[in-house]
Each structure stands twice: as structure tokens, then as C-alpha cells.
PDB file of N, CA and C in Angstrom:
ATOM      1  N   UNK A   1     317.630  54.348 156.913  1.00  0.00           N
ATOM      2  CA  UNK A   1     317.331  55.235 158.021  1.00  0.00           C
ATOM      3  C   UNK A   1     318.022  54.707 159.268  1.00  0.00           C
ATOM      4  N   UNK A   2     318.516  55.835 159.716  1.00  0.00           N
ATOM      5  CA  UNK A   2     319.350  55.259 160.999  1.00  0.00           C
ATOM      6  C   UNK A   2     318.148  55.814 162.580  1.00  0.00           C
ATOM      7  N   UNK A   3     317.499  54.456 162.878  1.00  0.00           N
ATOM      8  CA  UNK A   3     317.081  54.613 163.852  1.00  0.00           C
ATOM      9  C   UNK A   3     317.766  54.970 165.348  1.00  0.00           C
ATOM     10  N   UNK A   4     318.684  54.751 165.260  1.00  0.00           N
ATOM     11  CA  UNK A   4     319.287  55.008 166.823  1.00  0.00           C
ATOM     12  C   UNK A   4     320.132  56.313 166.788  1.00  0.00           C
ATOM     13  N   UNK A   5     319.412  57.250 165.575  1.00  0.00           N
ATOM     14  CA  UNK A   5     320.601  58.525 165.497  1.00  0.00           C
ATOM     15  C   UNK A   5     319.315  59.365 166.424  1.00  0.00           C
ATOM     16  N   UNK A   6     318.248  58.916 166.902  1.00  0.00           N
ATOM     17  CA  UNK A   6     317.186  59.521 167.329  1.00  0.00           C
ATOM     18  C   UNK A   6     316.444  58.907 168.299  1.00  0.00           C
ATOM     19  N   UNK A   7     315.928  59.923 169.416  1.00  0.00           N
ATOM     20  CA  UNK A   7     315.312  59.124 170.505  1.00  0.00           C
ATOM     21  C   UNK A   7     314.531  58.236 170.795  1.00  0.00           C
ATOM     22  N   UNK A   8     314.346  57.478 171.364  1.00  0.00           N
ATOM     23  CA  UNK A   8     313.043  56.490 171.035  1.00  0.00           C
ATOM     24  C   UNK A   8     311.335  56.905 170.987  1.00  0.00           C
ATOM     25  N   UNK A   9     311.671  58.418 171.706  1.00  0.00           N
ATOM     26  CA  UNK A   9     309.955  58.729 171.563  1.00  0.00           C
ATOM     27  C   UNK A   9     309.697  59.246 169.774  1.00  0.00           C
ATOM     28  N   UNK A  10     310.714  59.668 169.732  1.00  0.00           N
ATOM     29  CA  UNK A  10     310.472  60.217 168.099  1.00  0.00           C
ATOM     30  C   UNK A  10     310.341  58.880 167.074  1.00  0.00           C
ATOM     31  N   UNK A  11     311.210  58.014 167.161  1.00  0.00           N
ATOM     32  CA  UNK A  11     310.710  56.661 166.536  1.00  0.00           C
ATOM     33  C   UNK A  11     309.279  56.247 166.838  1.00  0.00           C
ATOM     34  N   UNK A  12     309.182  55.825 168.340  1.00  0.00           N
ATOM     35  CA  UNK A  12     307.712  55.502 168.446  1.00  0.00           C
ATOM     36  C   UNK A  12     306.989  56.666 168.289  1.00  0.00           C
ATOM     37  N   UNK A  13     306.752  57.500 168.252  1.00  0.00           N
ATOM     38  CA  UNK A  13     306.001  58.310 167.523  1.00  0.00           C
ATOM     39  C   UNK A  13     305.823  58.225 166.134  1.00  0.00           C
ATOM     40  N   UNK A  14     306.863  58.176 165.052  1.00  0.00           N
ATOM     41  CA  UNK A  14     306.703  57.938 163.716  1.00  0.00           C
ATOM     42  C   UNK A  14     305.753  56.711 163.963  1.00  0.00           C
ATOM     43  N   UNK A  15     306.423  55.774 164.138  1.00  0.00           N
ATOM     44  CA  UNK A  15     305.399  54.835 163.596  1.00  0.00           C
ATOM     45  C   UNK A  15     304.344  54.206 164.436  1.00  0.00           C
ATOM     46  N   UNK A  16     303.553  55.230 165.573  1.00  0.00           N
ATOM     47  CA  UNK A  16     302.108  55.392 165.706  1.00  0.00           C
ATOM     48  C   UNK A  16     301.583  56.426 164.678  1.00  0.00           C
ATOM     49  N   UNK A  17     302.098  57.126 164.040  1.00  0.00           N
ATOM     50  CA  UNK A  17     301.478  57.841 163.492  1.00  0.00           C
ATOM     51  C   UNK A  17     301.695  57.687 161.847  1.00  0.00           C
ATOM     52  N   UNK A  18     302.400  56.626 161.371  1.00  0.00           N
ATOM     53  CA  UNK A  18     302.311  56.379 160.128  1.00  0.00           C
ATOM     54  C   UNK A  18     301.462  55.514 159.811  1.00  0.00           C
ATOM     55  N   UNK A  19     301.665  55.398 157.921  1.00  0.00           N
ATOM     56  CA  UNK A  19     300.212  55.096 157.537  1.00  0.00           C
ATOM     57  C   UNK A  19     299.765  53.699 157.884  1.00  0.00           C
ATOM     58  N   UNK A  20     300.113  52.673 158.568  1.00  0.00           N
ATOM     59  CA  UNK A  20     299.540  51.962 159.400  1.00  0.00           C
ATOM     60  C   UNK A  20     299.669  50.540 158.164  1.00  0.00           C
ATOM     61  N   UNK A  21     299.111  49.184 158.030  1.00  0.00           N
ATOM     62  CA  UNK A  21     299.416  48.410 157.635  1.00  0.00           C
ATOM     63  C   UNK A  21     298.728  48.105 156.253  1.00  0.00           C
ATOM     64  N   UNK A  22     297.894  49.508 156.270  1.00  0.00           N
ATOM     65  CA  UNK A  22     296.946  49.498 154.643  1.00  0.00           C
ATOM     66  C   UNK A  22     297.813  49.294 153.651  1.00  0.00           C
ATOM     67  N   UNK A  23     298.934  50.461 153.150  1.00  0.00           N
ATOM     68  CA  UNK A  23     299.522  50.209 152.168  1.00  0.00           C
ATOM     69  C   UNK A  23     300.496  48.804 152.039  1.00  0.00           C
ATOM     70  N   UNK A  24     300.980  48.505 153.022  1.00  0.00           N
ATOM     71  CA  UNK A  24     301.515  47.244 153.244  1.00  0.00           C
ATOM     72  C   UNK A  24     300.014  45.849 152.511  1.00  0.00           C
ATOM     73  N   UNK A  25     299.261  45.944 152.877  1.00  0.00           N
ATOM     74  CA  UNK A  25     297.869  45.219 152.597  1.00  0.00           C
ATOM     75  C   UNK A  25     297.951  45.093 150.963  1.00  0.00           C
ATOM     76  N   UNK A  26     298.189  46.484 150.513  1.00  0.00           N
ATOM     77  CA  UNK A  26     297.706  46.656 148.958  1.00  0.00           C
ATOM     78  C   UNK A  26     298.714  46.189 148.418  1.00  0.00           C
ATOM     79  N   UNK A  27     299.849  46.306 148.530  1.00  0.00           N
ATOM     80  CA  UNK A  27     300.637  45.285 147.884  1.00  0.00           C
ATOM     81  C   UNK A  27     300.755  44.104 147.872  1.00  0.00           C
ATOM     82  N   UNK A  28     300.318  43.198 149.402  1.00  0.00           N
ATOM     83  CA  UNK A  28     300.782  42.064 149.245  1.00  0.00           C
ATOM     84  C   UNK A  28     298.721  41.836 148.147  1.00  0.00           C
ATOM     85  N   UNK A  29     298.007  42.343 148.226  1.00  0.00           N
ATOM     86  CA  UNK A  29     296.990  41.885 147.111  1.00  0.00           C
ATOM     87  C   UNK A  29     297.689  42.287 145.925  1.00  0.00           C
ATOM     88  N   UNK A  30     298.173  43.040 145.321  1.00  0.00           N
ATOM     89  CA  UNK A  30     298.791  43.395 144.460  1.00  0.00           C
ATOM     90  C   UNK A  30     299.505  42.222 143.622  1.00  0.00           C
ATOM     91  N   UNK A  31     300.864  42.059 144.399  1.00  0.00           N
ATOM     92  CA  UNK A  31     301.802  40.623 144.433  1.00  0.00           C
ATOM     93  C   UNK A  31     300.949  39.554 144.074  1.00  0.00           C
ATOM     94  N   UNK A  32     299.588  39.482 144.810  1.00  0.00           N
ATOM     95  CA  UNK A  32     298.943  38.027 144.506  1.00  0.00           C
ATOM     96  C   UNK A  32     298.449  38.236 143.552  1.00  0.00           C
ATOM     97  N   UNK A  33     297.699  39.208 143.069  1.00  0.00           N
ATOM     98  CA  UNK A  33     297.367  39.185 141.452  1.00  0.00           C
ATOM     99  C   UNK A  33     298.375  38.967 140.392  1.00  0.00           C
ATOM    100  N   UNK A  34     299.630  39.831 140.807  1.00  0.00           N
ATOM    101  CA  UNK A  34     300.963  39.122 139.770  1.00  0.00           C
ATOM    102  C   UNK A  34     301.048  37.634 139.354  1.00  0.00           C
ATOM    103  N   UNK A  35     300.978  37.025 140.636  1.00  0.00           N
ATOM    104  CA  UNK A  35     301.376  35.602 141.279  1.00  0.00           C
ATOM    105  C   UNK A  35     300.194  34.886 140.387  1.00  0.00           C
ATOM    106  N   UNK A  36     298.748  35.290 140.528  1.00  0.00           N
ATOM    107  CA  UNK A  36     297.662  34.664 139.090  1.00  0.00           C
ATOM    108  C   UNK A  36     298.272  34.579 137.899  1.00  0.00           C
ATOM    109  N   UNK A  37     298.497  36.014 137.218  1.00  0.00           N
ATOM    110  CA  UNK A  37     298.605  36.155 136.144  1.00  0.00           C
ATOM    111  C   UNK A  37     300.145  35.519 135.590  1.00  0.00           C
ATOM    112  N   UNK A  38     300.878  35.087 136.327  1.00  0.00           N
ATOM    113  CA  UNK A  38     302.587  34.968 136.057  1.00  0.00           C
ATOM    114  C   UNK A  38     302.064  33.317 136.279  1.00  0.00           C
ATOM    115  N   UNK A  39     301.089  32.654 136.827  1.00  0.00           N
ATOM    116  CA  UNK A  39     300.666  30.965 136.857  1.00  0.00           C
ATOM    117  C   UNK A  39     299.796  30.954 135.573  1.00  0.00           C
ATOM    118  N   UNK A  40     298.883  31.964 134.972  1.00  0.00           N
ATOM    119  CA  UNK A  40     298.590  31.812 133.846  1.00  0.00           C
ATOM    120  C   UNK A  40     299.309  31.908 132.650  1.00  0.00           C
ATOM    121  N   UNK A  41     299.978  32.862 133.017  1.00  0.00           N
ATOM    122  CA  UNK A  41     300.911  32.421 131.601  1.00  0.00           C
ATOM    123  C   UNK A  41     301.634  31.149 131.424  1.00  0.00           C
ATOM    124  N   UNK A  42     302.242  30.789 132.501  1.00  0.00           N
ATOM    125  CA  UNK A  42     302.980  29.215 132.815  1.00  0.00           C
ATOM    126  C   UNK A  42     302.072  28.745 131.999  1.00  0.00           C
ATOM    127  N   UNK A  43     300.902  28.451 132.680  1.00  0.00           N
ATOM    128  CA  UNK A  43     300.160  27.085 132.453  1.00  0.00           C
ATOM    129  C   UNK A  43     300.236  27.206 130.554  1.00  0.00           C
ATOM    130  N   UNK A  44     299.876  28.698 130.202  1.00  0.00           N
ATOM    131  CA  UNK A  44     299.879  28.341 128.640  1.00  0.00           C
ATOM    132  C   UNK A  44     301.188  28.152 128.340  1.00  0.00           C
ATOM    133  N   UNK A  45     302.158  28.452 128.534  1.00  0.00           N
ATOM    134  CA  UNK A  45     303.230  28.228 127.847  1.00  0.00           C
ATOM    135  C   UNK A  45     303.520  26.633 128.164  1.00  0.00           C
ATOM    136  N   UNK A  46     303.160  26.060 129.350  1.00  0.00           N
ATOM    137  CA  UNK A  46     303.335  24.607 129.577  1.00  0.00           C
ATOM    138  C   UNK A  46     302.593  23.730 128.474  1.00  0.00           C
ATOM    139  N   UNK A  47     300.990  24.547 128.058  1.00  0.00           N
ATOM    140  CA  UNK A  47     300.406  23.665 126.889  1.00  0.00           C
ATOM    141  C   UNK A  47     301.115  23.734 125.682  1.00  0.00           C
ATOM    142  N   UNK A  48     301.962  24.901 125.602  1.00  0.00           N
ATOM    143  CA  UNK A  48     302.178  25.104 123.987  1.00  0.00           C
ATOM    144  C   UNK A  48     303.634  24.413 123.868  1.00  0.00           C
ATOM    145  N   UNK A  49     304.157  24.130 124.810  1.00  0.00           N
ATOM    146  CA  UNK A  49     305.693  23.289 124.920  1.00  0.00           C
ATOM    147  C   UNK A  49     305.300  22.019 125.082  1.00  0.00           C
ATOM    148  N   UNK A  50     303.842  21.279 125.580  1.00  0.00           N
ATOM    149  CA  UNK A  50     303.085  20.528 125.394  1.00  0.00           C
ATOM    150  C   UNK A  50     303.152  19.786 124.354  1.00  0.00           C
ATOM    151  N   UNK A  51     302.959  20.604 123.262  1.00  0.00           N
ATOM    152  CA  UNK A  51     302.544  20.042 122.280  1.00  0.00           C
ATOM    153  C   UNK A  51     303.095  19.107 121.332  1.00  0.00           C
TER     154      UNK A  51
END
């Protein structure tokens, strides 16, 4: 997106009026549940190369 093809009230307007930092929120919880489950698998694959 080319911000400077457009005035600055229309920019600051978009983003007072967009969806604000929720969906941004749900991903980075999102990511951290990856980030569990991608250290659990490690850890088993670390026991089974362990062995």
C-alpha cells in the first residue's frame, strides 16, 4: 500500500478506525502456542536421539 499516494487525514483516519490491536493480540497468542508445541516436539525428539 502506498501511503503517500493519499492524504494524511485519510490515512489517519484508516487507522483510527481499524480493527485496532486485537487481531494483532491473537496471533502473537497464537505464535506462542506454536512456539509450546514446536519445544514439545524438540524435547521428544531430543529423548529419542537420546537414546
Amino acid at each position: 500500500m502506498d501511503f503517500g499516494a493519499l492524504p494524511p487525514e485519510v490515512n489517519s483516519g484508516r487507522m483510527y478506525a481499524g480493527p485496532g490491536s486485537g487481531p494483532l493480540m491473537a496471533a502473537a497468542a497464537a505464535w506462542d502456542e506454536v512456539a509450546a508445541e514446536l519445544g514439545i516436539a524438540a524435547s521428544g525428539y531430543h529423548s529419542v536421539i537420546a537414546e
